[in-house]
Protein backbone atom coordinates (compact mmCIF):
# COMPACT_ATOMS: atom_id res chain seq x y z
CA UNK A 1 -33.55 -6.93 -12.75
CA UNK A 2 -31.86 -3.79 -11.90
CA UNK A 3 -28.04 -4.21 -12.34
CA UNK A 4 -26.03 -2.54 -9.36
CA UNK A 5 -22.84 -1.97 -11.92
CA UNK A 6 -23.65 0.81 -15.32
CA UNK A 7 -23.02 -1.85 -18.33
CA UNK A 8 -21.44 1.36 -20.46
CA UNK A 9 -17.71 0.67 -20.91
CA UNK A 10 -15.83 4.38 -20.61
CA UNK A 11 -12.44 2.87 -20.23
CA UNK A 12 -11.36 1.90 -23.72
CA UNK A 13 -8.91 -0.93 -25.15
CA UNK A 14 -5.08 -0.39 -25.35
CA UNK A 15 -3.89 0.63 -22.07
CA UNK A 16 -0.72 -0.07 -21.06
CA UNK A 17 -1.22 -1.81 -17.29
CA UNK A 18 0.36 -5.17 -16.48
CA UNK A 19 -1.58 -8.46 -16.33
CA UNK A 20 -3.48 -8.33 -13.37
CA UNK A 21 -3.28 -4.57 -12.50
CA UNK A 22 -5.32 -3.54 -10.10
CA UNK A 23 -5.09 -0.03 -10.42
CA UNK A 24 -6.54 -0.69 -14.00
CA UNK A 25 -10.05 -2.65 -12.66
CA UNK A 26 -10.25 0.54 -10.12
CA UNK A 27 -10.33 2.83 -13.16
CA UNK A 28 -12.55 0.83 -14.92
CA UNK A 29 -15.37 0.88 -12.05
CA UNK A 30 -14.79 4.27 -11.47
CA UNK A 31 -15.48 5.61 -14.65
CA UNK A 32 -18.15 3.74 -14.55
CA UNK A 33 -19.60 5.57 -11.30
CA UNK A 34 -18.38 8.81 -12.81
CA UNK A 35 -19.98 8.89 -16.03
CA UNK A 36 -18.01 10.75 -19.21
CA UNK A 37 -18.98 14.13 -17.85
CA UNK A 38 -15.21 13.62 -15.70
CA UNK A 39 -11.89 15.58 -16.02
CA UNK A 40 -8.81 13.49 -14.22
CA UNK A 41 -5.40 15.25 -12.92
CA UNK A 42 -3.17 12.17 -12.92
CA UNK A 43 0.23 13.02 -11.49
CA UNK A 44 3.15 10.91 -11.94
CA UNK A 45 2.14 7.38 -11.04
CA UNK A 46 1.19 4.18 -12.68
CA UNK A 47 -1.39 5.51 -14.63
CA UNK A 48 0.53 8.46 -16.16
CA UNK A 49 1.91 5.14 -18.64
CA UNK A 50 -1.30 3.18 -17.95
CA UNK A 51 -3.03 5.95 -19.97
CA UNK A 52 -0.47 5.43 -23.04
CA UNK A 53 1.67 7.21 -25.06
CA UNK A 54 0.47 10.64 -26.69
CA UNK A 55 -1.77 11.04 -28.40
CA UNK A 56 -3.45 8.24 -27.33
CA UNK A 57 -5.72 7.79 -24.11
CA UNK A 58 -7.32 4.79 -22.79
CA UNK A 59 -10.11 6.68 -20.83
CA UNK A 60 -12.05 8.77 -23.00
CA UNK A 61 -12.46 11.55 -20.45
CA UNK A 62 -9.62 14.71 -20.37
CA UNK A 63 -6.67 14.26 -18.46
CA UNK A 64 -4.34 16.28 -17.19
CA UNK A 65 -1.29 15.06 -16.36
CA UNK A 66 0.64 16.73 -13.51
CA UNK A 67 3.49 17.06 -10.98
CA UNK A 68 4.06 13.93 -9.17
CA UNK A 69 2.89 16.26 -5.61
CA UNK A 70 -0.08 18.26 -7.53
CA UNK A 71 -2.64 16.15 -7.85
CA UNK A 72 -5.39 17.93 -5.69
CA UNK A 73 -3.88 21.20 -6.69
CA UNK A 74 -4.42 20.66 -10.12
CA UNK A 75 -7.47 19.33 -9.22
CA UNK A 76 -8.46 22.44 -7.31
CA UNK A 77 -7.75 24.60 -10.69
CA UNK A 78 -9.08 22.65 -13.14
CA UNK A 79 -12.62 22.89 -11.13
CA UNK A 80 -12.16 26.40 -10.21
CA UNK A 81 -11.83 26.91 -14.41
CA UNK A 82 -15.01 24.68 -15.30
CA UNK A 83 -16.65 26.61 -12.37
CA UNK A 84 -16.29 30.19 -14.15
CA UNK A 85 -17.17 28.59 -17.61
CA UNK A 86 -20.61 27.84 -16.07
CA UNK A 87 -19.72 23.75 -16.09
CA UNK A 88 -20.93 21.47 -13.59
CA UNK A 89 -18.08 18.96 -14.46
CA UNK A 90 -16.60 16.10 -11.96
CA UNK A 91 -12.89 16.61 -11.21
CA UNK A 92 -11.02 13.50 -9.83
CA UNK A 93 -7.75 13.69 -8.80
CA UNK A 94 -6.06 10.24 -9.28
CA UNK A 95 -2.91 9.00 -7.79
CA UNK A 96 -1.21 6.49 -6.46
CA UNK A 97 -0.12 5.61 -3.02
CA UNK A 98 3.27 7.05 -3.29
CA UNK A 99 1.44 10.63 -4.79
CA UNK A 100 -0.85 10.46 -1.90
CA UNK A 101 0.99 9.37 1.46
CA UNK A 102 3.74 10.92 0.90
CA UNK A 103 4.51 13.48 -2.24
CA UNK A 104 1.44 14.67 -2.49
CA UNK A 105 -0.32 15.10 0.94
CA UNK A 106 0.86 18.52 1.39
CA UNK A 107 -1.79 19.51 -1.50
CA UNK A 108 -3.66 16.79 -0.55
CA UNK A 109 -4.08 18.56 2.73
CA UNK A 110 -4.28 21.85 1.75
CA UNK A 111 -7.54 21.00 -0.71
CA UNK A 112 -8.84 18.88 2.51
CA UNK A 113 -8.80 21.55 5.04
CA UNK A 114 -10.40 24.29 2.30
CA UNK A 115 -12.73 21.80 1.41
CA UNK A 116 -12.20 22.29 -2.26
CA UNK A 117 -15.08 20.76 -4.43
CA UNK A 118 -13.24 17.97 -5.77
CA UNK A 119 -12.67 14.00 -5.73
CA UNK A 120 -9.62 12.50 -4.86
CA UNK A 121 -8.58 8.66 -5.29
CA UNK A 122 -5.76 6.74 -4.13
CA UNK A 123 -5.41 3.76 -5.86
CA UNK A 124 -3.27 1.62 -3.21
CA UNK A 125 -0.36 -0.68 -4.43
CA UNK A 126 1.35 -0.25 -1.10
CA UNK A 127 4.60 0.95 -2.86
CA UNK A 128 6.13 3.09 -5.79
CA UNK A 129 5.63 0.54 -8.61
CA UNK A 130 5.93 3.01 -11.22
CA UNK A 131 9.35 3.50 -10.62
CA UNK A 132 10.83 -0.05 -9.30
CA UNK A 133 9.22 -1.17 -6.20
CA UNK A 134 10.14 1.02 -3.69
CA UNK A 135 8.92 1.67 -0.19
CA UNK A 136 6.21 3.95 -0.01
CA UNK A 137 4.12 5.28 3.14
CA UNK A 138 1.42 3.01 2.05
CA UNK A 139 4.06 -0.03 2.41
CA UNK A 140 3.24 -2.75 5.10
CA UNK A 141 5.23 -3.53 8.44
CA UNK A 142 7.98 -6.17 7.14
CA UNK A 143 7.16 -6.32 3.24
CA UNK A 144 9.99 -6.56 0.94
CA UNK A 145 10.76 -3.55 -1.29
CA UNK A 146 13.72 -2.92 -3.94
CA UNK A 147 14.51 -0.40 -1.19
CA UNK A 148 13.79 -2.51 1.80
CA UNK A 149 15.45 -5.86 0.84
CA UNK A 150 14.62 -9.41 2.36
CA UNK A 151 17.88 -8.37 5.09
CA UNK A 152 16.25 -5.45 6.15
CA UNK A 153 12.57 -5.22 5.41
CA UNK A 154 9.85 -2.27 6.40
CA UNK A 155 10.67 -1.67 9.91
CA UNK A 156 7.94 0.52 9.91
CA UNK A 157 3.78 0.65 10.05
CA UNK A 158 1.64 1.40 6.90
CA UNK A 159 0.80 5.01 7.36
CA UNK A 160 -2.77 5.43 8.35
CA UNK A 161 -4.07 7.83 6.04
CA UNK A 162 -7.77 7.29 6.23
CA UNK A 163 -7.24 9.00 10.16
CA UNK A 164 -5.00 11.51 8.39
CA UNK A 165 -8.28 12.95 6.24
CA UNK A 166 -10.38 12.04 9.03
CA UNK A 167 -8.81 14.48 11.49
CA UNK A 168 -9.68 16.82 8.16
CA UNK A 169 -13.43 16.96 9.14
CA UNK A 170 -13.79 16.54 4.92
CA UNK A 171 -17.73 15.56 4.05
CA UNK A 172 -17.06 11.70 3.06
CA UNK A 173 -14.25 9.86 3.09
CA UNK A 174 -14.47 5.51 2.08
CA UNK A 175 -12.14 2.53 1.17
CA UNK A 176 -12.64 0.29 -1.37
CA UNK A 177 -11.40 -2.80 -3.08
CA UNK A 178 -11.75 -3.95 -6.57
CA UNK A 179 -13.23 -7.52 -5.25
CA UNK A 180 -16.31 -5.87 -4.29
CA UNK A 181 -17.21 -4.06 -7.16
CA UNK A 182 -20.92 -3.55 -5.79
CA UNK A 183 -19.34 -1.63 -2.82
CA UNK A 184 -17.29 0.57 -4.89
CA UNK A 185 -19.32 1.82 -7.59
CA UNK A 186 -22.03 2.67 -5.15
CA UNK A 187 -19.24 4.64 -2.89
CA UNK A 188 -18.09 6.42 -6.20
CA UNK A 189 -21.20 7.20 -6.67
CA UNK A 190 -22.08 8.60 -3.25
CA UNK A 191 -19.38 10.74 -3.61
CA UNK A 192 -20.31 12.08 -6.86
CA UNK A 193 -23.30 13.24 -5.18
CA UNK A 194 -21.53 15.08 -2.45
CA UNK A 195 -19.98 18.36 -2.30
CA UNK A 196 -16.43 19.42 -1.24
CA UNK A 197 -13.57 17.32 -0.91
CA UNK A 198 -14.07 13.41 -1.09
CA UNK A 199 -11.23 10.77 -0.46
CA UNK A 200 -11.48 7.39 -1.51
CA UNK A 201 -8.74 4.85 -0.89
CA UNK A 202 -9.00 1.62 -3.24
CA UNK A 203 -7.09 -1.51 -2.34
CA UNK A 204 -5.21 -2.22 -5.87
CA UNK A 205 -2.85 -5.42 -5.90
CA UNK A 206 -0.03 -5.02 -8.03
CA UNK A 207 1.61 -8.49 -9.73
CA UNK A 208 5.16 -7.71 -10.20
CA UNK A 209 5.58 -5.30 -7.00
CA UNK A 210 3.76 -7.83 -4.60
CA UNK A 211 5.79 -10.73 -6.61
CA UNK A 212 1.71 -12.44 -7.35
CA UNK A 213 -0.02 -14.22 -10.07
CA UNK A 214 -1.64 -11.93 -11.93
CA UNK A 215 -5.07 -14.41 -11.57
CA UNK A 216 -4.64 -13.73 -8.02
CA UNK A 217 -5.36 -10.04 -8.31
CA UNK A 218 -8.87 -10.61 -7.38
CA UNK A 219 -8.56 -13.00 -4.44
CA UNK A 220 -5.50 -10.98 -2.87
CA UNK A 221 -8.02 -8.13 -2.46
CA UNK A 222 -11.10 -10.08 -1.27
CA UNK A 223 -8.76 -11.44 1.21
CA UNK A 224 -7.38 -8.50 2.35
CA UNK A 225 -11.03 -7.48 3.63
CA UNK A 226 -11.84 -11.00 4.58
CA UNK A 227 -8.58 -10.89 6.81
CA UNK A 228 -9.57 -7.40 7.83
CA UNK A 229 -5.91 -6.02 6.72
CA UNK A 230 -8.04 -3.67 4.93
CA UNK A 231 -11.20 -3.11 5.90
CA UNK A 232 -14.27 -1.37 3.95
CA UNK A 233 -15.35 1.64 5.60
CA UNK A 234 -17.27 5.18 5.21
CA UNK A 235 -16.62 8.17 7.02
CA UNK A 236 -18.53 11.31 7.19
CA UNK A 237 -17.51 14.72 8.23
CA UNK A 238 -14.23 13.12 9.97
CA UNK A 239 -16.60 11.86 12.82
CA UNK A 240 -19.24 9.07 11.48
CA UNK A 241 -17.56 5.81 10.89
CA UNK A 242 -19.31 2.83 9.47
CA UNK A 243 -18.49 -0.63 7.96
CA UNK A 244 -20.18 -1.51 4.66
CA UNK A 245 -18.95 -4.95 4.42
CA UNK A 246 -19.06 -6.64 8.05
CA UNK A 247 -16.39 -9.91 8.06
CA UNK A 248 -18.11 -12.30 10.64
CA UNK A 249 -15.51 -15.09 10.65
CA UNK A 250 -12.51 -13.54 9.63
CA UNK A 251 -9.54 -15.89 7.98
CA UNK A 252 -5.98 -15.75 9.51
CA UNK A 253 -3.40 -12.79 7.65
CA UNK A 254 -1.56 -16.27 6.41
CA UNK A 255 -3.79 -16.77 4.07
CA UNK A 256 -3.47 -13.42 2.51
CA UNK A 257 0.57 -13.10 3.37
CA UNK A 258 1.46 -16.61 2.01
CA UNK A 259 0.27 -15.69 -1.79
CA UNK A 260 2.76 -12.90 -1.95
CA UNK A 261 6.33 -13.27 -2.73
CA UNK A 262 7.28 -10.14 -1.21
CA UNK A 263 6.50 -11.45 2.08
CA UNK A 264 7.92 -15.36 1.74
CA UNK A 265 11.17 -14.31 3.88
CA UNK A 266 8.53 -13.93 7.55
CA UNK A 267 9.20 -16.43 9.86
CA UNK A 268 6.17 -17.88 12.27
CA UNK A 269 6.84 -15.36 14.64
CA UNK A 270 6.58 -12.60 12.00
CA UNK A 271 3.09 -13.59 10.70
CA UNK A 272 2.06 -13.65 14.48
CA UNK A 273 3.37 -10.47 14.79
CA UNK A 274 1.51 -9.22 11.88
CA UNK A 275 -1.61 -10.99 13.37
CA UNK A 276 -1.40 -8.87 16.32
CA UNK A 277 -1.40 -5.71 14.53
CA UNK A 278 -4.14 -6.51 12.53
CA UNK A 279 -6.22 -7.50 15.32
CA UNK A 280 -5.24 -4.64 17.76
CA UNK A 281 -6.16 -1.73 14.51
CA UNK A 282 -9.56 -3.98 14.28
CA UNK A 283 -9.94 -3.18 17.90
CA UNK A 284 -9.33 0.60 17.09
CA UNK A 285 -11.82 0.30 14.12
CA UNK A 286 -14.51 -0.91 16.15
CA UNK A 287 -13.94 1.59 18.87
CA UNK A 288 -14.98 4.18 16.12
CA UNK A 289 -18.06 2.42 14.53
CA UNK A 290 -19.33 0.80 17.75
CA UNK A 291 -19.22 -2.60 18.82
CA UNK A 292 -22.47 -3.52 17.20
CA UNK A 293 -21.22 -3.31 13.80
C-alpha cells in the first residue's frame, strides 16, 4: 500500500517547542511535503527559538532568520539569488500569525501582488505567543489575551486573511490543520508544484497561549474543522474556491470553546454569539464554493 505521508523524517530531534506545539507538527509535515531541497526565511516568531540556539538547527534545511515584517521579502531575495546561481530550490517563508496579519502583510502583499515565485506559511496560534500572549489579528472575537484580559476581552473579529490574498488573484492559496495530516501534505505538495506566490494558512493550537492540555493539541484542531471555526479550503487564482474536507453534521463551537481556558470567562449568551458568527461566515463560505459542496 501506497502511504499518503513521505516516511523520511527531515525535522530532527532537539527543538525547542512546548509540549503540544502545534506549530512544531506543521513543520514536521511540511518538510515532509517539501523535501530537503528547501531554504526557510523565518522571521521573528515561535520558530525563530523553536529552531534552537546557534549553531544548532532542528530542520536540516538553511534558514534564514529575518526581521519580524520580512518574511516574504527575504523570501523574494533569497529565490531571486538561487535563481541567478542556476538553482531550482523551494523558498518558504514561515511565520507566524502575528508576522503575517499584521507585521508582515505589507511584504506579504507586496510579494502577492508581483507574484513572486515563492511559498509562504502562516502557522496560526491566533496570538503573539512568542512574546507573552498577546492579541494578534489572527485573535478570535472575545478570547482572552495578556493584552485583552478576562474584563475586557477581543472586542474585535479574527481578521480574514484568506479573502485578504484572495482579493490578490495569487495562483493557490489553502488552509490546513495539523489533524488532517493527509490534507496537508498533499496541499504542500500542490503548492510545491505551482509557480508564483502560494499562501497556506495552518491551524496550529498553542498549549500555554490557549491555556490547553498539551494532549489536546490534536483534538482542538480536528474540532475546529469539525465545528467549521476553521474550515479546510483551496483557492485558485483568487476566484476558485473549494472545500477539501466537507463537515456533514457539524458539532456545536462549545465543544471546541469549552477545552480552552482562554475562553472559560463566556457566558451562554457569548457562545451563542460566537455560534452565530460561525454560522453566518459558513454561509459566506458556501456562497463562494456553491451550495453543492
Amino acid at each position: 500500500m501506497k502511504l499518503s505521508i513521505p516516511e523520511k523524517e527531515i525535522l530532527g530531534h532537539g527543538h525547542l517547542a512546548c509540549q503540544g506545539c502545534g506549530a512544531a507538527l506543521a513543520m514536521r509535515y511540511a518538510l515532509k511535503a517539501f523535501g530537503t531541497n528547501t531554504a526557510l526565511s523565518v522571521p521573528a516568531c515561535c520558530w525563530s527559538v523553536i529552531d534552537g540556539p546557534f549553531p544548532h538547527s532542528s530542520v536540516n534545511v538553511p534558514l534564514f532568520h529575518t526581521a519580524f515584517e520580512t518574511a516574504a521579502s527575504a523570501a523574494s531575495g533569497i529565490k531571486a539569488g538561487f535563481e541567478v546561481q542556476g538553482r531550482d530550490v523551494t523558498v518558504v517563508a514561515w511565520a507566524g500569525d502575528g508576522g503575517t496579519y499584521d507585521i508582515g502583510i505589507q511584504a506579504l502583499s507586496g510579494a502577492a501582488e508581483r507574484n513572486d515565485d515563492l511559498i509562504y506559511v502562516c502557522y496560526d496560534n491566533e496570538a503573539y505567543m512568542n512574546t507573552g500572549v498577546q492579541r494578534s489579528g489572527s485573535t478570535p472575537y472575545l478570547s482572552w489575551t495578556t493584552t485583552t484580559p478576562v474584563k475586557h476581552p477581543k472586542d474585535r473579529p479574527k481578521k480574514d486573511i484568506i479573502s485578504i490574498m484572495a482579493a490578490h488573484r495569487i495562483p493557490y492559496l489553502a488552509t490546513a490543520s495539523v489533524a488532517f495530516p493527509e490534507d496537508m501534505i498533499a496541499k504542500f505538495k500542490k503548492a510545491k508544484e505551482i509557480k508564483g506566490t502560494r499562501f497556506l494558512l495552518v491551524f496550529s493550537p498553542c498549549p500555554p497561549g490557549w491555556r490547553t492540555n498539551p494532549i489536546n493539541t490534536v483534538k482542538l484542531a480536528r474540532l475546529a474543522v469539525e465545528t467549521r471555526v476553521f474550515p479546510l479550503i483551496e483557492v485558485e487564482n483568487g476566484r476558485n474556491w473549494k472545500l477539501t474536507k466537507k463537515v456533514r453534521k457539524e458539532k456545536p463551537v462549545v465543544e471546541y470553546l469549552k477545552l480552552q481556558g482562554r475562553f472559560k470567562h463566556l457566558t451562554e449568551d457569548n457562545v451563542a454569539e460566537i455560534q452565530e458568527n460561525v454560522n453566518r461566515e459558513w454561509e459566506i463560505l458556501m456562497d463562494k464554493v456553491g451550495k453543492d459542496e
